[in-house]
PDB file of N, CA and C in Angstrom:
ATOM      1  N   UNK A   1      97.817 123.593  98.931  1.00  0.00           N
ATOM      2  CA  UNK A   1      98.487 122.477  98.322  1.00  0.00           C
ATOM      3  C   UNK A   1      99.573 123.003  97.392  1.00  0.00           C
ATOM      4  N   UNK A   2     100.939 122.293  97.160  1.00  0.00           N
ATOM      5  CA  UNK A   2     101.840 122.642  96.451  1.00  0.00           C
ATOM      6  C   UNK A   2     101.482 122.461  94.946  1.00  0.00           C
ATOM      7  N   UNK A   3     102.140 123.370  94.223  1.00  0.00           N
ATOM      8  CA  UNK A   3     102.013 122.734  92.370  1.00  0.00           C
ATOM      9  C   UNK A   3     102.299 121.627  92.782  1.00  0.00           C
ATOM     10  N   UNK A   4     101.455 120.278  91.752  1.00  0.00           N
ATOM     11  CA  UNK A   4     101.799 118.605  92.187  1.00  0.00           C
ATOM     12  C   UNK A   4     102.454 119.048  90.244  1.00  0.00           C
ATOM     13  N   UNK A   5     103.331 118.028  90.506  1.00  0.00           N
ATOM     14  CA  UNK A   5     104.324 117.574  89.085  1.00  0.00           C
ATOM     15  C   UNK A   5     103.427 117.270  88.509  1.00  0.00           C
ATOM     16  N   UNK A   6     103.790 117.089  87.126  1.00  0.00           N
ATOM     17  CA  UNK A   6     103.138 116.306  86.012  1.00  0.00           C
ATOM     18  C   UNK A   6     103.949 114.775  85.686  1.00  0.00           C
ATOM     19  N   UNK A   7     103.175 113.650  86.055  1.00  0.00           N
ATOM     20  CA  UNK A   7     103.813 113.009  86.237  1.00  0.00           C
ATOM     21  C   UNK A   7     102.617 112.090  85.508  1.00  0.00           C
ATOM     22  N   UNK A   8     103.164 111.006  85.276  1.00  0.00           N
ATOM     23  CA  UNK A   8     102.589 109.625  84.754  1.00  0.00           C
ATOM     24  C   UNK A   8     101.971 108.606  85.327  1.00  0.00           C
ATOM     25  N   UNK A   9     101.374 107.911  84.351  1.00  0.00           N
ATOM     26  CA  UNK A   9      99.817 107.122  85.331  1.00  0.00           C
ATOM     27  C   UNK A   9     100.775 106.067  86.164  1.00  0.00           C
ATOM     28  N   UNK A  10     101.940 105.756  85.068  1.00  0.00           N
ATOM     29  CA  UNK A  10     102.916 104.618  86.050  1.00  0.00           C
ATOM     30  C   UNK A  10     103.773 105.598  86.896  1.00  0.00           C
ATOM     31  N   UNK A  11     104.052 106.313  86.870  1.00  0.00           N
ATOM     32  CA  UNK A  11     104.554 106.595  88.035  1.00  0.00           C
ATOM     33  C   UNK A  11     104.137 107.148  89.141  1.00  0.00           C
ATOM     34  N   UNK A  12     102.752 107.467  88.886  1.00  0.00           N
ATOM     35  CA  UNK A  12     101.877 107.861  89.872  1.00  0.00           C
ATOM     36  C   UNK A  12     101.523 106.464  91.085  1.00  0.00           C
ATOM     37  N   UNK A  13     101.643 105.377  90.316  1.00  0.00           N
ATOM     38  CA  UNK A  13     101.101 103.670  90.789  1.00  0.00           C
ATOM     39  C   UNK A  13     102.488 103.549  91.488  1.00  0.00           C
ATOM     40  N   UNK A  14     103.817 103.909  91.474  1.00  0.00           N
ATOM     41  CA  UNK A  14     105.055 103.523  91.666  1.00  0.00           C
ATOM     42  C   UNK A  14     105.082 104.366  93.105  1.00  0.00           C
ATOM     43  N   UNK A  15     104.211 105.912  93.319  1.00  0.00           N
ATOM     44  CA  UNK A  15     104.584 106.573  94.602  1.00  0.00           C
ATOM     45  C   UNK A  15     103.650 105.629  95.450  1.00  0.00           C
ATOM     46  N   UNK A  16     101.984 105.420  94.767  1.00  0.00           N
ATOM     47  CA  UNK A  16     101.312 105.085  95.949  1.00  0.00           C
ATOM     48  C   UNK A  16     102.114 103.806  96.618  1.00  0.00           C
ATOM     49  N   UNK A  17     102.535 102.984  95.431  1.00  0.00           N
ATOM     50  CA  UNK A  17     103.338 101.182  95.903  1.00  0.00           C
ATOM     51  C   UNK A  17     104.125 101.500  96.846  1.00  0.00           C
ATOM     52  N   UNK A  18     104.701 102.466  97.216  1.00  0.00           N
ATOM     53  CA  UNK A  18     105.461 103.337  97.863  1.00  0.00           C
ATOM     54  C   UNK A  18     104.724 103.383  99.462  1.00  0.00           C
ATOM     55  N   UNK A  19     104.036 103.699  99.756  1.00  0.00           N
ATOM     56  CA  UNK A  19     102.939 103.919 100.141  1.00  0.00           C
ATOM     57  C   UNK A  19     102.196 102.606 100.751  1.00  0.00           C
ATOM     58  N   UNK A  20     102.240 101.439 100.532  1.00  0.00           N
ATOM     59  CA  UNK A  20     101.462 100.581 100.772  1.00  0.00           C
ATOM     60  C   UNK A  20     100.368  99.775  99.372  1.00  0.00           C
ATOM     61  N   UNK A  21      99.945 100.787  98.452  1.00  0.00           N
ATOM     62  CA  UNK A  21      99.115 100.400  97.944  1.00  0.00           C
ATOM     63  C   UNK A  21      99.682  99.310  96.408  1.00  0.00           C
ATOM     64  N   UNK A  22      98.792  97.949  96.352  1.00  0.00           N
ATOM     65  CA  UNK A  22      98.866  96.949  95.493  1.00  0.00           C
ATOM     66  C   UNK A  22      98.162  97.313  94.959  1.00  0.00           C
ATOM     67  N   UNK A  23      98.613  97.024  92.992  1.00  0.00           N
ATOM     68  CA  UNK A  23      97.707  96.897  91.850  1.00  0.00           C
ATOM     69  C   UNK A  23      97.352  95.634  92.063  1.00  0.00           C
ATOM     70  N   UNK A  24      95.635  95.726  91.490  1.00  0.00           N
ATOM     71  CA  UNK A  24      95.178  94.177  91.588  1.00  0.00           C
ATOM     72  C   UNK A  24      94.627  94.155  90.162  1.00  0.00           C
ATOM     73  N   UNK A  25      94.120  95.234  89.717  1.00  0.00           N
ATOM     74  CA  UNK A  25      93.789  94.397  88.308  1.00  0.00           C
ATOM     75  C   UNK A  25      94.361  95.839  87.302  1.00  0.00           C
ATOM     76  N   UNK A  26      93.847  95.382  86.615  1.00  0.00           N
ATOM     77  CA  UNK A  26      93.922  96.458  85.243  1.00  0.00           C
ATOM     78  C   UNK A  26      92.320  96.673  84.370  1.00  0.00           C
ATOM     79  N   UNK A  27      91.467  97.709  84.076  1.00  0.00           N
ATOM     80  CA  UNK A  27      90.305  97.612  83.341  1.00  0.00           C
ATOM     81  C   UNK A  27      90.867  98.435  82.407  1.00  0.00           C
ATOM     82  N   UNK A  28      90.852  97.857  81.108  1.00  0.00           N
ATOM     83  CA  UNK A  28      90.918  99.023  80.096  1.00  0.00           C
ATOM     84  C   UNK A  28      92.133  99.930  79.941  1.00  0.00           C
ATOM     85  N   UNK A  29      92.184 101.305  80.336  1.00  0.00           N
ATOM     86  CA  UNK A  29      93.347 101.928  80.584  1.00  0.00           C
ATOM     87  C   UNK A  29      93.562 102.548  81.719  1.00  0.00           C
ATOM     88  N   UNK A  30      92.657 102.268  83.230  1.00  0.00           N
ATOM     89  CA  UNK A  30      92.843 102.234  84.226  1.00  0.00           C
ATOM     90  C   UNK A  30      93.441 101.397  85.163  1.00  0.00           C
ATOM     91  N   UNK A  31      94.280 101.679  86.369  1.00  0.00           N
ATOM     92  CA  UNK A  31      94.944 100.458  86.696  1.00  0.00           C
ATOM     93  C   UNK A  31      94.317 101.287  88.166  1.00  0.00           C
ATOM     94  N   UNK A  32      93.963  99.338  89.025  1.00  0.00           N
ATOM     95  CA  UNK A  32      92.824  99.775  90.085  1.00  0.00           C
ATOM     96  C   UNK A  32      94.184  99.058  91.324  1.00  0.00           C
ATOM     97  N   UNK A  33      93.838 100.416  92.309  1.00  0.00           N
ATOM     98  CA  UNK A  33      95.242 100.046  93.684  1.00  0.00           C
ATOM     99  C   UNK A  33      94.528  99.531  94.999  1.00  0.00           C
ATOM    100  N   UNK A  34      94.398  99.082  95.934  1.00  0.00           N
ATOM    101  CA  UNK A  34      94.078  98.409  96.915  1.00  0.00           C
ATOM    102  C   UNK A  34      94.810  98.751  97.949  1.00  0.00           C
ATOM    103  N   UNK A  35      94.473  98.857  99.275  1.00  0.00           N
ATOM    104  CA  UNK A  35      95.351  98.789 100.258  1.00  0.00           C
ATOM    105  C   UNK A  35      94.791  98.142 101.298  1.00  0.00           C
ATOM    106  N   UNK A  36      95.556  97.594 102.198  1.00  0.00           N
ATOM    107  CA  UNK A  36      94.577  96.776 103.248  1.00  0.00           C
ATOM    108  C   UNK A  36      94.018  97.597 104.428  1.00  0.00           C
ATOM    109  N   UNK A  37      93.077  97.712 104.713  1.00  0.00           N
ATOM    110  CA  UNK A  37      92.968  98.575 105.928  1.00  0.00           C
ATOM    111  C   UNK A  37      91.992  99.527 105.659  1.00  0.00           C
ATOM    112  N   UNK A  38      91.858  99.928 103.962  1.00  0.00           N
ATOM    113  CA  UNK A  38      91.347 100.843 103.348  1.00  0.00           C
ATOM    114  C   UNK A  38      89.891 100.910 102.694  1.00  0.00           C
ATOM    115  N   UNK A  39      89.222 101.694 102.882  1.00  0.00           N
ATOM    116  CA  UNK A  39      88.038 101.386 102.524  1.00  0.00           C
ATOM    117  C   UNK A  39      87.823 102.147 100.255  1.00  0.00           C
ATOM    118  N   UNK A  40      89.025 102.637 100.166  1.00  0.00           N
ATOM    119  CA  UNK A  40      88.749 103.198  99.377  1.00  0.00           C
ATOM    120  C   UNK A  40      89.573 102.696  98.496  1.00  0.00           C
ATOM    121  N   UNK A  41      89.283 102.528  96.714  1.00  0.00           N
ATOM    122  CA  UNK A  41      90.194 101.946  96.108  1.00  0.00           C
ATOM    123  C   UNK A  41      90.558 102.809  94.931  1.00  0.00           C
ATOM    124  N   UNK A  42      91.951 102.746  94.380  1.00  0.00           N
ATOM    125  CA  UNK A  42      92.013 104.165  93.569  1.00  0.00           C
ATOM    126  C   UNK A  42      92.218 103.809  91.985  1.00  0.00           C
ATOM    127  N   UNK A  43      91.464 104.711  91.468  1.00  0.00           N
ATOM    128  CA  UNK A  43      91.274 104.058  90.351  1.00  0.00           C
ATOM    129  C   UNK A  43      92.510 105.121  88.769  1.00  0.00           C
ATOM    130  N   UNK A  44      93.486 104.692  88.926  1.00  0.00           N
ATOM    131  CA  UNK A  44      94.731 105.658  88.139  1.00  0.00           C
ATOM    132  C   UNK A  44      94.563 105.484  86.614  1.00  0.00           C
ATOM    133  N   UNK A  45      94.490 106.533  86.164  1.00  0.00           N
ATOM    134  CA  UNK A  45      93.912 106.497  84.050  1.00  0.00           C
ATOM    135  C   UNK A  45      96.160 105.991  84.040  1.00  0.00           C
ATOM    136  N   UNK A  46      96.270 104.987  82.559  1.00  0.00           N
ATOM    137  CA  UNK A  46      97.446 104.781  82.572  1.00  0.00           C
ATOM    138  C   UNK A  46      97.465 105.943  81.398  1.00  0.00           C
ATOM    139  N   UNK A  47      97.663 107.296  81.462  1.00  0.00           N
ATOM    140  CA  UNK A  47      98.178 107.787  80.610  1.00  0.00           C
ATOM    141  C   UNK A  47      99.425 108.905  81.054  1.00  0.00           C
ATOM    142  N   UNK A  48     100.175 109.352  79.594  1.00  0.00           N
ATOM    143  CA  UNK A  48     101.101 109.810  79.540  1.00  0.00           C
ATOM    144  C   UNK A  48     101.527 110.805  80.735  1.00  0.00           C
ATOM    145  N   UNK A  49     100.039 111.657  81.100  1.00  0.00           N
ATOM    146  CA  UNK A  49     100.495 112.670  81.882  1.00  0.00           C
ATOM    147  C   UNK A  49      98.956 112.764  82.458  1.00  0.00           C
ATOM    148  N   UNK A  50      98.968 112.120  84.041  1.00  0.00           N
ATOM    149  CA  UNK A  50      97.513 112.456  84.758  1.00  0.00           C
ATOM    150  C   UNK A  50      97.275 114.521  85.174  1.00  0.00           C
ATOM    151  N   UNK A  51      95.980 114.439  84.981  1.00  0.00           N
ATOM    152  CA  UNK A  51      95.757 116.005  84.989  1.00  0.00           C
ATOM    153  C   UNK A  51      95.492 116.449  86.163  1.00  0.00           C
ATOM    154  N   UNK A  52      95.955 116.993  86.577  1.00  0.00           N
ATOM    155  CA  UNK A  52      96.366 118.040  87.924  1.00  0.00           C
ATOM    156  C   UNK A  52      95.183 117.909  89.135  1.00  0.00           C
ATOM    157  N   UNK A  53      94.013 118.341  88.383  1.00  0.00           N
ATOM    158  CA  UNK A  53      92.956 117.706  89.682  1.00  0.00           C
ATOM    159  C   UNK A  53      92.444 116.345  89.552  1.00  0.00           C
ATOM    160  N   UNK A  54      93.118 115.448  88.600  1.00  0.00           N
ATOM    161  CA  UNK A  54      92.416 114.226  88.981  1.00  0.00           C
ATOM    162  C   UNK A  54      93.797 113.650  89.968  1.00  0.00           C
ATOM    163  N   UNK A  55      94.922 113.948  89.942  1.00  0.00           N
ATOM    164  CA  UNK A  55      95.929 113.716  91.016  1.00  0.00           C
ATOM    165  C   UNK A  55      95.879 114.168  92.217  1.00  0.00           C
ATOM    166  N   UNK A  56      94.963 115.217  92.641  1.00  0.00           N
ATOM    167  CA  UNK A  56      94.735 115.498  93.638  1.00  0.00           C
ATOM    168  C   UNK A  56      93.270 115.026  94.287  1.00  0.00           C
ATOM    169  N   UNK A  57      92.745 114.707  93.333  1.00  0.00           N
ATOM    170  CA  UNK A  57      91.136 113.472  93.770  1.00  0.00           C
ATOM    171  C   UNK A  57      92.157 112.448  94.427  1.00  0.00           C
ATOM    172  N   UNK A  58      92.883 111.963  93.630  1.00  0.00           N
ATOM    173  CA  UNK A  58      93.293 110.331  94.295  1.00  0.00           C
ATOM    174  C   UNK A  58      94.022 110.478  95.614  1.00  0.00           C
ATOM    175  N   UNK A  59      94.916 111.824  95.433  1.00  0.00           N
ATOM    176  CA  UNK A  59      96.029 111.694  96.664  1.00  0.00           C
ATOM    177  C   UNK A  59      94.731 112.154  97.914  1.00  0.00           C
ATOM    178  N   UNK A  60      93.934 113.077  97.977  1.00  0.00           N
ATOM    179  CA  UNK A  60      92.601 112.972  98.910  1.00  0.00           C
ATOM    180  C   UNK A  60      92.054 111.617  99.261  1.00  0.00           C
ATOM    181  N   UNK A  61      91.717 110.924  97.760  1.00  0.00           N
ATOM    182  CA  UNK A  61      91.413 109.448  98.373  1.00  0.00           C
ATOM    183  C   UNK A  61      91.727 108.754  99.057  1.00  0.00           C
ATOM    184  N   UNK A  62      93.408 108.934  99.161  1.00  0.00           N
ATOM    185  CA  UNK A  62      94.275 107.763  99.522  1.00  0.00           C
ATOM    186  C   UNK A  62      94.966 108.726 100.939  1.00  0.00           C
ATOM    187  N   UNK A  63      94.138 109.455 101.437  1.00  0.00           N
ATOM    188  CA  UNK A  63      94.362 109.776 102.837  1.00  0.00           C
ATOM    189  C   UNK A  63      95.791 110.327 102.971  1.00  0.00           C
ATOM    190  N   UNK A  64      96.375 110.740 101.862  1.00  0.00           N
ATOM    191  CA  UNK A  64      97.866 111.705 102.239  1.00  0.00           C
ATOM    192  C   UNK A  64      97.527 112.859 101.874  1.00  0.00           C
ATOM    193  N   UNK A  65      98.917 113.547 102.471  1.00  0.00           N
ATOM    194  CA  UNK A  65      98.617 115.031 101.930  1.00  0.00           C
ATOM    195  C   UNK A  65      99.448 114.900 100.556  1.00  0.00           C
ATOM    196  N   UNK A  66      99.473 116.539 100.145  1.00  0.00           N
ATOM    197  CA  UNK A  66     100.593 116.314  98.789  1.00  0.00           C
ATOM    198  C   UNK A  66     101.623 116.509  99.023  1.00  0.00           C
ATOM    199  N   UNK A  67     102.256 116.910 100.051  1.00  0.00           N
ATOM    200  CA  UNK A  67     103.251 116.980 100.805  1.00  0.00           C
ATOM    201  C   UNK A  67     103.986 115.779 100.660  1.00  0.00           C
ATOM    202  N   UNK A  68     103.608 114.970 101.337  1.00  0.00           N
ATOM    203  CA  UNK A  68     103.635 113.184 101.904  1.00  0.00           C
ATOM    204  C   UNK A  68     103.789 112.730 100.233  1.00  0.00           C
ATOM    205  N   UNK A  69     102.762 113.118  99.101  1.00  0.00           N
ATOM    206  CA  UNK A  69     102.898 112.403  97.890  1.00  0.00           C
ATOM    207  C   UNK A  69     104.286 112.228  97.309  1.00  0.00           C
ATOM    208  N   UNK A  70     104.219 114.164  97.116  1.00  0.00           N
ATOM    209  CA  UNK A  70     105.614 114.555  96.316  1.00  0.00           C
ATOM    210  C   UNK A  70     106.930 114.005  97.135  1.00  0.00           C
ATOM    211  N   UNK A  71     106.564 113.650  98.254  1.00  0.00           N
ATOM    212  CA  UNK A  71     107.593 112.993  99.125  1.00  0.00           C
ATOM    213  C   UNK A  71     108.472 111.697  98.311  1.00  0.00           C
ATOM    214  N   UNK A  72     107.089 110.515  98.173  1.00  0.00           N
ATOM    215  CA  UNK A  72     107.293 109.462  97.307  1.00  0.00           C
ATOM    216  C   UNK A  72     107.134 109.571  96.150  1.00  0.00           C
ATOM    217  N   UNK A  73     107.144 110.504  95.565  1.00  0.00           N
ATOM    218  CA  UNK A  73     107.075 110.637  94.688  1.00  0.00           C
ATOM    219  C   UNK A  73     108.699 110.992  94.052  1.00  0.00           C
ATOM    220  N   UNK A  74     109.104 111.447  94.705  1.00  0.00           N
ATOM    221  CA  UNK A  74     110.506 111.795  94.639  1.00  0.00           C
ATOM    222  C   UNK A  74     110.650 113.041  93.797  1.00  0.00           C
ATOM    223  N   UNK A  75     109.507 113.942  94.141  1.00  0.00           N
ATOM    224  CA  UNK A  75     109.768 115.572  93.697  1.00  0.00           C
ATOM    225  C   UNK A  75     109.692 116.576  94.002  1.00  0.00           C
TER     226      UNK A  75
END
C-alpha cells in the first residue's frame, strides 16, 4: 500500500461521496456513510487529521484499494 495522506475526517467523507457513498447520520463526532449495494457501513471520526491505520480499516471496508482512494481523493 502507498503512504495514504494525512487528510481530514471531512475530507475523507468528500473522497468516499466520490465513490458512491451517502452520509446518513452523524453520532457524536463520527459521521456514519452508507452505500447501496453494501453490506458494510463506515464509520469516519470527524477529526482534524484521521490516523493512518484507521484510514486504511475504512478504505478495506469500503472495498477499494488505496490506489483507487488517493485517486478520489485527489492525491
Amino acid at each position: 500500500m502507498p503512504g495514504l495522506a494525512r487528510l481530514s475526517g471531512r475530507a475523507v467523507v468528500r473522497a468516499f461521496g466520490r465513490d458512491g457513498w451517502t452520509l446518513t447520520r452523524q453520532r457524536g463526532s463520527h459521521l456514519i456513510l452508507v452505500k447501496e449495494g453494501h453490506r458494510a457501513t463506515l464509520s469516519i471520526p470527524n477529526h482534524r487529521e484521521i490516523a493512518p491505520g484507521t484510514l486504511r480499516a475504512l478504505i478495506r471496508a469500503s472495498g477499494l484499494t488505496a490506489e483507487a482512494f488517493l485517486e478520489l481523493a485527489g492525491k
